[in-house]
Each structure stands twice: as C-alpha cells, then as structure tokens.
Protein backbone atom coordinates (compact mmCIF):
# COMPACT_ATOMS: atom_id res chain seq x y z
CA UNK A 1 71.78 17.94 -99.87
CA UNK A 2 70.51 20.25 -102.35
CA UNK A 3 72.62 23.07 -101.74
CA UNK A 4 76.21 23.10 -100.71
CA UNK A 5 77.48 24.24 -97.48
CA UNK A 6 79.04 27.44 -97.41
CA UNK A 7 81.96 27.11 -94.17
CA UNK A 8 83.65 30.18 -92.97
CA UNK A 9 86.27 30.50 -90.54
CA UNK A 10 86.83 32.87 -87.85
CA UNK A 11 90.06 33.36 -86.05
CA UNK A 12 90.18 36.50 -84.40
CA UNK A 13 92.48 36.03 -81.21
CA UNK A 14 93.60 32.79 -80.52
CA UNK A 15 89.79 31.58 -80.60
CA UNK A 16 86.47 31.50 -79.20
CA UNK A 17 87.27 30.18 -75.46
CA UNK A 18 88.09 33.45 -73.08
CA UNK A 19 90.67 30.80 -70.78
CA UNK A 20 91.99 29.12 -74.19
CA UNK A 21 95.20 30.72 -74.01
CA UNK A 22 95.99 28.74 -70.78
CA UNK A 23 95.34 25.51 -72.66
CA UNK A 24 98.62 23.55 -72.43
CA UNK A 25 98.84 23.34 -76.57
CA UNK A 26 98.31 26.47 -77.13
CA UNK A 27 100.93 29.47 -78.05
CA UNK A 28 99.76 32.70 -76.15
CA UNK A 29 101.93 34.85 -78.75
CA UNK A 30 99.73 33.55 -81.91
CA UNK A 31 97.47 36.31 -81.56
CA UNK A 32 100.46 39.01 -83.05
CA UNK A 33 102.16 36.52 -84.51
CA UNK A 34 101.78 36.37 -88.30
CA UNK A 35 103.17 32.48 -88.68
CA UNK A 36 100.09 31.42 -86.06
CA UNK A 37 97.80 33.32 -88.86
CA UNK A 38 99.64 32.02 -91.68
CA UNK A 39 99.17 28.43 -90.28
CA UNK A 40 95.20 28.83 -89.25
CA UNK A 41 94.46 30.53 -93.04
CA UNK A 42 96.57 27.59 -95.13
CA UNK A 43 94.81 25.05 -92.96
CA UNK A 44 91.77 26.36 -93.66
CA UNK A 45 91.69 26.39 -96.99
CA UNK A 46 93.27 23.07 -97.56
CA UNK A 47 90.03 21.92 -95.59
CA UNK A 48 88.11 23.60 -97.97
CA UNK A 49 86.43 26.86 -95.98
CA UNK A 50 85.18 29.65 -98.32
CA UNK A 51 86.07 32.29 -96.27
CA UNK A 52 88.41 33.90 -93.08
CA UNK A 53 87.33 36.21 -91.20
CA UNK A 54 88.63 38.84 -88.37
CA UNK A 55 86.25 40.64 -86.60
CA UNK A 56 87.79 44.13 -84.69
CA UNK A 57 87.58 46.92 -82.86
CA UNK A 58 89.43 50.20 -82.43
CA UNK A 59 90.06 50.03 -79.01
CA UNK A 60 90.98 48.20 -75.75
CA UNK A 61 87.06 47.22 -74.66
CA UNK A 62 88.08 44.84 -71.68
CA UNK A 63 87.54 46.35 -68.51
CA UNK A 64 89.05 45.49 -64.82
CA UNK A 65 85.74 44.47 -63.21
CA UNK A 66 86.21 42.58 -60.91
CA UNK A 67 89.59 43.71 -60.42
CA UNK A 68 92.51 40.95 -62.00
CA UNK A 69 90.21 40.23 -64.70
CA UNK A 70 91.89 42.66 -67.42
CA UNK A 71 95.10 40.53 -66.41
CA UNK A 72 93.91 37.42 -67.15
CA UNK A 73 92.57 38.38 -70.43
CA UNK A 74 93.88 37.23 -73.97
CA UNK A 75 91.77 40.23 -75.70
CA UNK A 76 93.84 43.58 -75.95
CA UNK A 77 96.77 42.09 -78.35
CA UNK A 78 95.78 42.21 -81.93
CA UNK A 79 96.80 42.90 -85.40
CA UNK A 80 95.29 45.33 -87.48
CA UNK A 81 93.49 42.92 -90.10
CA UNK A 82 93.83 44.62 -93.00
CA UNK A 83 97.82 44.64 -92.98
CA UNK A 84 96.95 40.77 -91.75
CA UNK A 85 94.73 40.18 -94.67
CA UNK A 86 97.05 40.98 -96.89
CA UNK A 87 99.68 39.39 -95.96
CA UNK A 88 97.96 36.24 -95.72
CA UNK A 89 96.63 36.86 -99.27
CA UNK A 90 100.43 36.16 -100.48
CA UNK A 91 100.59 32.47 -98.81
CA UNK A 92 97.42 31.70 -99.73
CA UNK A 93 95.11 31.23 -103.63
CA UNK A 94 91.60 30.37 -103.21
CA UNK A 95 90.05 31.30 -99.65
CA UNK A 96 87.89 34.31 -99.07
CA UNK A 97 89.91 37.45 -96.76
CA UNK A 98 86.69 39.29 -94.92
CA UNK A 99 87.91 41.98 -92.21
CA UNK A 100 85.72 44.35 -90.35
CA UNK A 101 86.21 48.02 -90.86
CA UNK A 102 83.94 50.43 -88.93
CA UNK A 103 81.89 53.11 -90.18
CA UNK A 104 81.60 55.63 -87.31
CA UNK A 105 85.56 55.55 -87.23
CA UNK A 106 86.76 55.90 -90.43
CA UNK A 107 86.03 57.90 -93.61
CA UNK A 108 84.26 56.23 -96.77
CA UNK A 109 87.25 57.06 -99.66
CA UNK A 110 89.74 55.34 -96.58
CA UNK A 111 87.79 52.66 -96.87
CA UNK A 112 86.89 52.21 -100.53
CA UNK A 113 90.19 52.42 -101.26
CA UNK A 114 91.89 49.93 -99.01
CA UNK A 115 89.46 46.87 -99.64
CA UNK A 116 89.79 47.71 -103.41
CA UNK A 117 93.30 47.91 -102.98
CA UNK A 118 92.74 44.39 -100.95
CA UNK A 119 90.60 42.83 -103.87
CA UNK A 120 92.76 43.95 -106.56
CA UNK A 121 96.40 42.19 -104.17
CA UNK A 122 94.28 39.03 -103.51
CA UNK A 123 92.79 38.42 -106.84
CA UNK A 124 89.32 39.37 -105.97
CA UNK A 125 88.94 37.36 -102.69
CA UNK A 126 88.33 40.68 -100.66
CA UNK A 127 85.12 41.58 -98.30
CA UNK A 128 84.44 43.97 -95.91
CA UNK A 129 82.10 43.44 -93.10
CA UNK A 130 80.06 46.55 -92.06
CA UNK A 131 79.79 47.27 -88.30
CA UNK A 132 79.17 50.95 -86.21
CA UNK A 133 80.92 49.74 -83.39
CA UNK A 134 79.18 50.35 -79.95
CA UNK A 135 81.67 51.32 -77.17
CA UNK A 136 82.83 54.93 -76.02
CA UNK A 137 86.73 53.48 -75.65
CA UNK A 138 86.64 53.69 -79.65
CA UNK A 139 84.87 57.28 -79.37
CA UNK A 140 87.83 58.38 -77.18
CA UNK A 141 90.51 57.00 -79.28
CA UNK A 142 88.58 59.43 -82.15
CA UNK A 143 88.37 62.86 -80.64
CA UNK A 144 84.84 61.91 -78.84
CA UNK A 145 83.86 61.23 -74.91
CA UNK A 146 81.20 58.80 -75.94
CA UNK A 147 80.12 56.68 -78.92
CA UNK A 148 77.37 58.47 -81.13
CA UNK A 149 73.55 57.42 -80.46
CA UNK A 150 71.99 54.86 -82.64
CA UNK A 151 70.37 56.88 -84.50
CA UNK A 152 73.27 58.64 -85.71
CA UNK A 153 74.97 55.87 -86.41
CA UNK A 154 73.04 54.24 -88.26
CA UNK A 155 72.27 56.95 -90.46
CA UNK A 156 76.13 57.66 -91.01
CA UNK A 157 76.44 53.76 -91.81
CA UNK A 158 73.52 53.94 -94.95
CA UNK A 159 75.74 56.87 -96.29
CA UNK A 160 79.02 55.43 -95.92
CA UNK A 161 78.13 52.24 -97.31
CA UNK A 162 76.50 54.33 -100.20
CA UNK A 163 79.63 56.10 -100.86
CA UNK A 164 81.92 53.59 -100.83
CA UNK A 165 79.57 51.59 -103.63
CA UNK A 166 79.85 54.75 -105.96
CA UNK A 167 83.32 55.03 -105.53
CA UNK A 168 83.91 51.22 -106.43
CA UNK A 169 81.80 52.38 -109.81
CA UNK A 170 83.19 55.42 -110.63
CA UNK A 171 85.44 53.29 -112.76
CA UNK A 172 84.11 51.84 -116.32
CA UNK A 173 85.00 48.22 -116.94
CA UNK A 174 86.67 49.01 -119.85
CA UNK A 175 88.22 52.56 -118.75
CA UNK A 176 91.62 51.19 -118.94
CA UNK A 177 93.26 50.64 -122.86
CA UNK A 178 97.04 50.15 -121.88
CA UNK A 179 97.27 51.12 -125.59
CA UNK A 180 100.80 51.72 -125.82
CA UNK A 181 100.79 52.57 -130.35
CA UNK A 182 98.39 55.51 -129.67
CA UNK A 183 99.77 56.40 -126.03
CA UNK A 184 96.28 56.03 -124.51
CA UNK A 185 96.66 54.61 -121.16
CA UNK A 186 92.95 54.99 -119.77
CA UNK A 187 90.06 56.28 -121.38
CA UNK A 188 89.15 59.57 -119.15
CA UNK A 189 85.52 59.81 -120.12
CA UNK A 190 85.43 56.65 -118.72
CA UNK A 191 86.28 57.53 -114.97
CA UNK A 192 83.35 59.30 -113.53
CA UNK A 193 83.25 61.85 -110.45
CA UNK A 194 80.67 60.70 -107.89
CA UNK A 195 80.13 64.30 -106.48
CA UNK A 196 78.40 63.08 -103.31
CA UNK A 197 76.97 66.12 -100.82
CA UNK A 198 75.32 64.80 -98.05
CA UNK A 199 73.87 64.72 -94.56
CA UNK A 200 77.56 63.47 -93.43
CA UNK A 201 80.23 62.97 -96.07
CA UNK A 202 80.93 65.17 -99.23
CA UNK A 203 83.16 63.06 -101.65
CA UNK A 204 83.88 64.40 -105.09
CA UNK A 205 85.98 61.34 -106.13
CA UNK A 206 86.55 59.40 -108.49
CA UNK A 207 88.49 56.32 -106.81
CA UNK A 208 92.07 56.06 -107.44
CA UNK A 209 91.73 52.06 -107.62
CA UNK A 210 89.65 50.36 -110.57
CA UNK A 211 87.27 48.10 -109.19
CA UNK A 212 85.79 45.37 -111.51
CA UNK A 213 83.38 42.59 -111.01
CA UNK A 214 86.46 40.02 -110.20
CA UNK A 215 88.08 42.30 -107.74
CA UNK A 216 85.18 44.40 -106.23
CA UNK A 217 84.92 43.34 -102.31
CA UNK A 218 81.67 41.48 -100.96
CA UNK A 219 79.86 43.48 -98.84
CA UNK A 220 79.34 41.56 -95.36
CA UNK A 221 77.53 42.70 -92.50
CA UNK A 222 76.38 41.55 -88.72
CA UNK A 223 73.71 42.30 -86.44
CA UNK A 224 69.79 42.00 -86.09
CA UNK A 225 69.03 45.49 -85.65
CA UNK A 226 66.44 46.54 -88.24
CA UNK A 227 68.88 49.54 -89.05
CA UNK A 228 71.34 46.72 -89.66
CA UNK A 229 69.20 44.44 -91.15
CA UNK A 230 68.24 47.26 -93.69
CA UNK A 231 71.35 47.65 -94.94
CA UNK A 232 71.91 44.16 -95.32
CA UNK A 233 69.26 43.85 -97.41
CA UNK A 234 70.03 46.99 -99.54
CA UNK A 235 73.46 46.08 -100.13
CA UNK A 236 75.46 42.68 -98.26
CA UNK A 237 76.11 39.44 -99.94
CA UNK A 238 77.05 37.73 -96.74
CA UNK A 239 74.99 38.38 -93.87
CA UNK A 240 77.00 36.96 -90.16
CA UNK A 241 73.86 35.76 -87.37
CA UNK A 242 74.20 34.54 -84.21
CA UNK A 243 70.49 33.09 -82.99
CA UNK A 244 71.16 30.32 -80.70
CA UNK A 245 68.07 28.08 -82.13
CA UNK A 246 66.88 26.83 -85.05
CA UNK A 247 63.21 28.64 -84.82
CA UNK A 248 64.77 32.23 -84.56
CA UNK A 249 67.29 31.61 -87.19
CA UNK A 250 64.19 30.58 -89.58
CA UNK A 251 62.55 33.23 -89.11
CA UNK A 252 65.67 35.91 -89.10
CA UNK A 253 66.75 34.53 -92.79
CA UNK A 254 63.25 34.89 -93.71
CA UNK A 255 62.85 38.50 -92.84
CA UNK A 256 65.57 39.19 -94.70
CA UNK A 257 65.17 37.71 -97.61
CA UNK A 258 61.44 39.23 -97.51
CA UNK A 259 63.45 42.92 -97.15
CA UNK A 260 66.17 42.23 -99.93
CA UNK A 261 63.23 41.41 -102.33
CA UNK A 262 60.92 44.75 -101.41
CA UNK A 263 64.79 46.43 -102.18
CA UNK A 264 64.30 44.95 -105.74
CA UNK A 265 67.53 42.10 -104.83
CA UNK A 266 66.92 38.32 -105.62
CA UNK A 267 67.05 37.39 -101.96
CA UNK A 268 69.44 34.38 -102.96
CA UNK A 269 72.34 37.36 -103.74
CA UNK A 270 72.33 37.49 -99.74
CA UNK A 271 73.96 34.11 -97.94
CA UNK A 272 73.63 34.06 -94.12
CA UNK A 273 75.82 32.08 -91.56
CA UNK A 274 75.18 31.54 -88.57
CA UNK A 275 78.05 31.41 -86.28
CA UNK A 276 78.89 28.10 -83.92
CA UNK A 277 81.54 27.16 -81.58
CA UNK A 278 82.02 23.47 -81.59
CA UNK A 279 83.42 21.59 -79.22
CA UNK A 280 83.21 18.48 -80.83
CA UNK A 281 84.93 14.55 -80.21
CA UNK A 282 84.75 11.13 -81.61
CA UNK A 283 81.62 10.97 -78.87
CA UNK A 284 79.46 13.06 -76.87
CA UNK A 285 80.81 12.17 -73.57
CA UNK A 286 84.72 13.40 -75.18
CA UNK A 287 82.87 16.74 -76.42
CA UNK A 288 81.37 17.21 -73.00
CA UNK A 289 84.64 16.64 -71.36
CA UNK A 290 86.38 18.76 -74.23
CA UNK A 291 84.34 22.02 -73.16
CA UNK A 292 84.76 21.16 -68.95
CA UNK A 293 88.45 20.60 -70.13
CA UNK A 294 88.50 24.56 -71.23
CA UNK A 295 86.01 25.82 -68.76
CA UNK A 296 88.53 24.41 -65.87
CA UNK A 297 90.91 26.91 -66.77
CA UNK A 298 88.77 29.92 -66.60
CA UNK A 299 90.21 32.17 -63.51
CA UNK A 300 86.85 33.26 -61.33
CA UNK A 301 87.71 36.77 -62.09
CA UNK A 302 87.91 36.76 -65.62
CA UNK A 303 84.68 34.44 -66.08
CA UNK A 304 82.85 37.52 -63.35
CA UNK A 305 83.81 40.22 -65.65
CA UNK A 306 81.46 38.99 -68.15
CA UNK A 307 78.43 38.47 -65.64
CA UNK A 308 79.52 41.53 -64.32
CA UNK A 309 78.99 43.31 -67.71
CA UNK A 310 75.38 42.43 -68.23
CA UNK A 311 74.30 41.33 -64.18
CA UNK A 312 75.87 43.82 -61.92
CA UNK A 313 78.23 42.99 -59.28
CA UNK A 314 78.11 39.68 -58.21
CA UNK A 315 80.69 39.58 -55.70
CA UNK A 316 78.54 39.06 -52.82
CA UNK A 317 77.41 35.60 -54.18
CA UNK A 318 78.95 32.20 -53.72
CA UNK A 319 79.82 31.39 -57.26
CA UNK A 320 78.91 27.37 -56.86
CA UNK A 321 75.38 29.06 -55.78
CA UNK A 322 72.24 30.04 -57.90
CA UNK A 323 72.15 33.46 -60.12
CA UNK A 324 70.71 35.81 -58.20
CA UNK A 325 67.97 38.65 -59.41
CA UNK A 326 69.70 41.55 -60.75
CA UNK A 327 69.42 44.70 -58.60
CA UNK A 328 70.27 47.43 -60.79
CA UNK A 329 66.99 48.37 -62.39
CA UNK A 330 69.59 49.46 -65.24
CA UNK A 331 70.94 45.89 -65.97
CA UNK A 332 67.89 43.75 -65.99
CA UNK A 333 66.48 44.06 -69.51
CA UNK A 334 70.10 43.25 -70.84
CA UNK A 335 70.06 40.55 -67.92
CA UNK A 336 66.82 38.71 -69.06
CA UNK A 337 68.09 36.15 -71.07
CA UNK A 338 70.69 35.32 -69.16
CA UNK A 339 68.69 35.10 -66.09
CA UNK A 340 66.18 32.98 -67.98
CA UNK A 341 68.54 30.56 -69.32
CA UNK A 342 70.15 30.19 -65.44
CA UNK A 343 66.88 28.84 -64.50
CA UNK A 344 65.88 26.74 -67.50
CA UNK A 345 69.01 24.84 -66.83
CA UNK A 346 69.53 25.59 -63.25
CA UNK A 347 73.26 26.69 -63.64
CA UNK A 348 75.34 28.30 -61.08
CA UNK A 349 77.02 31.88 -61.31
CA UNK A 350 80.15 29.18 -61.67
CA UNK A 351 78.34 27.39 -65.19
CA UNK A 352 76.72 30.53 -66.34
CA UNK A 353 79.97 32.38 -67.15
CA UNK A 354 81.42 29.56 -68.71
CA UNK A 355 78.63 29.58 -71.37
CA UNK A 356 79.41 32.89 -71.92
CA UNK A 357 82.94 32.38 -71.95
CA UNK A 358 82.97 29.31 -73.71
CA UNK A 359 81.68 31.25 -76.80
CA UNK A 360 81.71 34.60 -76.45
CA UNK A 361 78.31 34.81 -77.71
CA UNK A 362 78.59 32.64 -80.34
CA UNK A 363 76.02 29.48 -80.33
CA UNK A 364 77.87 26.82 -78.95
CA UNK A 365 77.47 22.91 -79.47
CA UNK A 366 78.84 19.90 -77.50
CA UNK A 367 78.35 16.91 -79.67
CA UNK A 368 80.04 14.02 -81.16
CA UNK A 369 81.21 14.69 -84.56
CA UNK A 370 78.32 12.84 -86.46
CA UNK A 371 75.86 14.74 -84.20
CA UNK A 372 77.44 18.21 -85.24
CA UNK A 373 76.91 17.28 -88.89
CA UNK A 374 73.32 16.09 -88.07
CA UNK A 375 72.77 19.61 -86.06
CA UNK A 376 74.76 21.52 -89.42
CA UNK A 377 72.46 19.30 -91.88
CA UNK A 378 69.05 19.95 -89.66
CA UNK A 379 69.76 23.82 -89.65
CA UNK A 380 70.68 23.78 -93.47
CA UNK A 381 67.34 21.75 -94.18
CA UNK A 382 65.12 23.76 -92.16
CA UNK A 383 66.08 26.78 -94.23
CA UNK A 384 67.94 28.28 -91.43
CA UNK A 385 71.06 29.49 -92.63
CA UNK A 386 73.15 29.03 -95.68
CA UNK A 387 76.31 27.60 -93.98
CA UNK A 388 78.51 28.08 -91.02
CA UNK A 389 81.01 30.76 -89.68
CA UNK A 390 83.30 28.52 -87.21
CA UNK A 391 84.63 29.85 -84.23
CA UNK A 392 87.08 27.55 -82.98
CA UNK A 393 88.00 27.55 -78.92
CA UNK A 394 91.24 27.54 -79.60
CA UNK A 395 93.06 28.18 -83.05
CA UNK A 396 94.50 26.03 -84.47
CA UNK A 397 94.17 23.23 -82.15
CA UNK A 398 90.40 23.23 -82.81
CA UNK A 399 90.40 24.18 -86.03
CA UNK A 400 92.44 20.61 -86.71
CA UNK A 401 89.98 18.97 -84.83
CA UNK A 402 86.93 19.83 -86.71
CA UNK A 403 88.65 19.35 -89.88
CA UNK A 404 90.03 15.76 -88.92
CA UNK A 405 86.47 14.76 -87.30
CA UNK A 406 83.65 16.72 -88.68
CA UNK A 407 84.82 17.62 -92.52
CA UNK A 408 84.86 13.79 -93.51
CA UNK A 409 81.48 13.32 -92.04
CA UNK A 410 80.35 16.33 -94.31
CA UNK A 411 82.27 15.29 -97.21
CA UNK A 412 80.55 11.64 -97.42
CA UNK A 413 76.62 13.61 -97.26
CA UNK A 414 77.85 15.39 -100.09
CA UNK A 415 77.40 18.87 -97.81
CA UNK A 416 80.64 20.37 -99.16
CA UNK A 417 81.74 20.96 -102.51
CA UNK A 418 84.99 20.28 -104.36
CA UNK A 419 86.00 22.81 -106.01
CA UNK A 420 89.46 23.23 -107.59
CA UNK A 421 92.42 25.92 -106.91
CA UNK A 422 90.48 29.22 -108.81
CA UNK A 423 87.21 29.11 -108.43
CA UNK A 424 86.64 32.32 -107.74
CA UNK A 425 85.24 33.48 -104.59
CA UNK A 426 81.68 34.12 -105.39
CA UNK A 427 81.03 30.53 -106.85
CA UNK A 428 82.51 29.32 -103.48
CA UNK A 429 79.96 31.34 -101.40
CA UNK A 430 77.20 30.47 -104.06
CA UNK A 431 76.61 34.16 -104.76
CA UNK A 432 75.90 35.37 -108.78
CA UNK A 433 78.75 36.22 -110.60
CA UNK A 434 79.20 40.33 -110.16
C-alpha cells in the first residue's frame, strides 16, 4: 500500500458488545480495574496500535426504560481516564494515550493544564479529544437542569479550544535556561500572558506547564456536525468518524480536507479513522457465529432500551415480529434510519437491537479475517479513511483475536509499519513533526 495504516484502539468499558460482560471469558470487574487496562494497553502496543483511546462522559446516561434494563447494564462503572491515562503511561513507552475531556463541563486552564501535564508524564504521547457532550444528566451534575443548546455549545467549544492552544504557547521553546553559574532558571520575557476576554472565558494566563513540540497534546475530535467539523478543520490532527459505508466516508474525509485547506492547514496534518467493530474468525461462517454467540446473551430488556431510545415504546410488539412505524411524531426523524435499515434487511425488533447493541454505533463487520483486511485495504484505497479506531466486543478477549488473526494478514500486505520502541507519536500517526 502506499500509505501505512494508522490502528487505534478503543477500550472504554469492557468493549463494544452491550451483553459482553455476560460472555463466559470475560471479567465483569475489568472496567475499574486498572490490571484489565494495564493488560488491554501493553497488548496493544506490542501489536503495534498507534493509539488508545477512552471515550467519557460526566454522568450516569443509561436510563431504566424498559424497566430492568439499567440492571443489566455494564455502562455506569468507569474510571476517570485521565488518572487512567496516566497510569498506564508508566507500564507502557511507545503507544499514543487520547482521553476525552468535555468542553461545556470544564474550564479551558483545567484542561490545558492536565493534558500538558499528561504529555510532559508520558513523553509526549498525550491527546485530547474534543466533545460538548449532549445529555442533561451531565448538565445536572454541573449546576444546570438541562444541557446548553447547540448553538451555545458550539460556540463555547471554538473558544475553549482557542484558549487552551494559547495557553500551550504562552511558553517559548527556549524559555527555560536551568543555568545554574548565573542563577537563571527561566528566561521571564520568554513566558507570555495570553490575556484572553471573551464571549465566555477570560484567562489572563500564562500556563504553569511548558508545552513544546514533543510534549504538546494532539488535538482529536468526533462528530459530523459542521460546528464540529469546523473545528476539526481549524485545529485537530486526528479526526474519529463513524459512516457505516464506504461512499459516505469518501465524501466526509473529503469535506474536510476541502475545509482544513480554506483554514490555510495542509489537509494531510488531519488523519481520520473510522471506527469498526469486528467480529472476525478464521472464516465467515465462525465470524457469523462469533457475533450470534454475543447477541445470545443480550437480556430483551437491555437490547429494548436502545430501540426504546430512538423508536418509542415498543412493548406492545412481539419482539421475533417486524419493526413497527414509530408513533411519536417526536421520534421518527431520529427513527429513519433505523426504520430503513429494518426493512432493507427485513430484521425483527429481536435483530434490530442487536445491531445496535452489537456496536454501539460503531460500523460493525462479520468477516473472516482475510475479508476484514480486504474491507480495511478497500476503505484505505478508496481514500476513505486514514486507518482504523478498533472497538473490540469484548476487551481483551477480542482484542487477542484480531491481533492473532487479522494483524498477520496486514503485516504480509505491508499495511502496517514497523517501527521501533521511540518513534515518537506523530511519525506513528503519520502527522508532521510539531
């Protein structure tokens, strides 16, 4: 190929499959367990990912519809991922530590300081993805009875992420002198003030934390909002998408780039992955029993809650029937594609909720191993994407499986590159040295 493969690896939870937990291998406690982290990040970067990643949120979002379903889900116990991050960034040397921080809930000097702080523990292997967050369980954790418009927002978000740029340059490279014969430790004319005033954060600064171009954090950010997608292009090095075909993701990646360049940016200083949840086996017929094996174990209640979310209730259906029409007029634009997709393949409530849960919105693929790596190859080809973000069903069980079936595969097409213990991160995600 003519460009390498840029893999990253998400492992929020214990994975990608709502009903993994029950699996018979796995260990319910990983998911606040620091060894079942430790073990998922080492393995990972043995294997040769770029990057980890832990998505978050600021709140308990599950909800009991229909009632039993907050029981039987594996999604309120979490670690805060900073305090993960950098943790793991003592066990490990070489692999990218990307956490999500949000912008409506948390101040800009907060944040510019911890992910320097991050950068400067890990040896410059830090990144922040940029979200606003979306629920009103955050806002009421925050003083707030409902999460702010998107308007709002978004227009809090451009300023933050402003902010927290000046603040990682309010520090010369060459501000420190350590000079101990003429007791000059820094050189103040060399750390700057960023005297910020505006429409939602006044910061004098300057940052307490040097940054320089070997620790400053990437910038990541997800969504395909054109608010999002703006600030992508102004500012992200990593961009996360999740279209579930190859047409859309062409075109998404285009836009983009065609954005970062009217922002003056070569539009190559701006990798996107797209995310995927394999379920992969030595055939297709073991994949395809590998994903019924995990859908099985999804309890009706818990696989309802997210129909229920988007559809309405469905309670009044037979779940090994068809998906009905939506009734609430206030569900069915959000219900359109699910609807659609029901009828393309003619699934019942039953098989709809285990795509959903199978993935949680992530694209997912059932596929022998060689016909992953011909799916990874086409996408890569086609201009796509510029590698993968990996959500496992179930860490690390999953995780071993890909790397055992699917890395070797990608190894002998020359899709991933060796590189040795410190190269540093931006060479691994093919992004120009800061």
């Amino acid at each position: 190929m003519d460009k390498p493969v840029i893999l990253g690896l998400s492992m929020r939870y214990l994975g990608y499959h709502a009903a993994g937990w029950r699996h018979p291998q796995a260990d319910p406690s990983g998911s606040i367990s620091f060894d079942h982290y430790r073990n998922v990040a080492t393995r990972a970067e043995k294997a040769g990912f770029a990057m980890v990643f832990l998505a978050d949120g600021v709140a308990i979002r599950a909800q009991d519809h229909p009632h039993g379903a907050l029981a039987q889900s594996s999604q309120l116990a979490d670690l805060e991922p900073l305090t993960l991050l950098s943790a793991l960034s003592s066990v490990t040397t070489d692999i990218g530590l990307v956490a999500t921080a949000s912008t409506t809930y948390n101040e800009p000097y907060h944040i510019a300081r911890k992910y320097a702080s991050l950068g400067r523990i890990s040896g410059g292997r830090a990144g922040w993805n940029i979200v606003t967050s979306w629920s009103d369980a955050e806002a009421r954790n925050f003083g707030m009875e409902q999460h702010p418009d998107y308007e709002t927002r978004y227009g809090r978000a451009r300023e933050f992420v402003d902010v927290v740029t000046k603040l990682w340059d309010s520090w010369d490279v060459d501000a420190l002198k350590w000079d101990k014969r003429d007791a000059i430790f820094q050189d103040p004319a060399k750390i700057h003030a960023i005297n910020h005033k505006g429409a939602h954060f006044s910061v004098s600064g300057p940052l307490d934390i040097p940054v320089t171009p070997a620790t400053r954090p990437l910038l990541v950010q997800a969504g395909a909002s054109q608010a999002g997608m703006e600030i992508a292009a102004r500012h992200a090095d990593i961009v996360y998408a999740v279209p579930h075909d190859i047409e859309t993701a062409v075109q998404y990646r285009q836009t983009l780039r065609d954005m970062a360049r009217r922002h003056g940016r070569d539009p190559d200083s701006i990798k996107v992955l797209t995310g995927i949840t394999p379920y992969v086996g030595q055939t297709h017929d073991d994949a395809r029993k590998l994903y019924e094996t995990y859908n099985s174990l999804i309890p009706p209640e818990l696989g309802l809650s997210y129909l229920y979310a988007q559809m309405g209730d469905l309670s009044a259906f037979p779940l090994d029937g068809p998906v009905p029409e939506p009734t609430d007029a206030r569900v069915r634009s959000i219900a359109n594609n699910l609807l659609k997709l029901a009828r393309e393949k003619n699934l019942t409530i039953r098989e709809l909720y285990g795509v959903i849960a199978a993935g949680f919105g992530a694209r997912v693929s059932i596929s022998s191993a060689q016909g992953l790596v011909d799916e990874m190859q086409a996408w890569m080809e086609a201009g796509a994407c510029d590698g993968f973000n990996i959500c496992p069903p179930l860490l690390p069980l999953e995780l071993d499986r890909f790397i055992d079936l699917v890395i070797p595969h990608m190894h002998a097409r020359g899709m991933l590159p060796a590189f040795t213990s410190g190269t540093g991160l931006r060479r691994r995600m093919n992004l120009p040295e800061g």
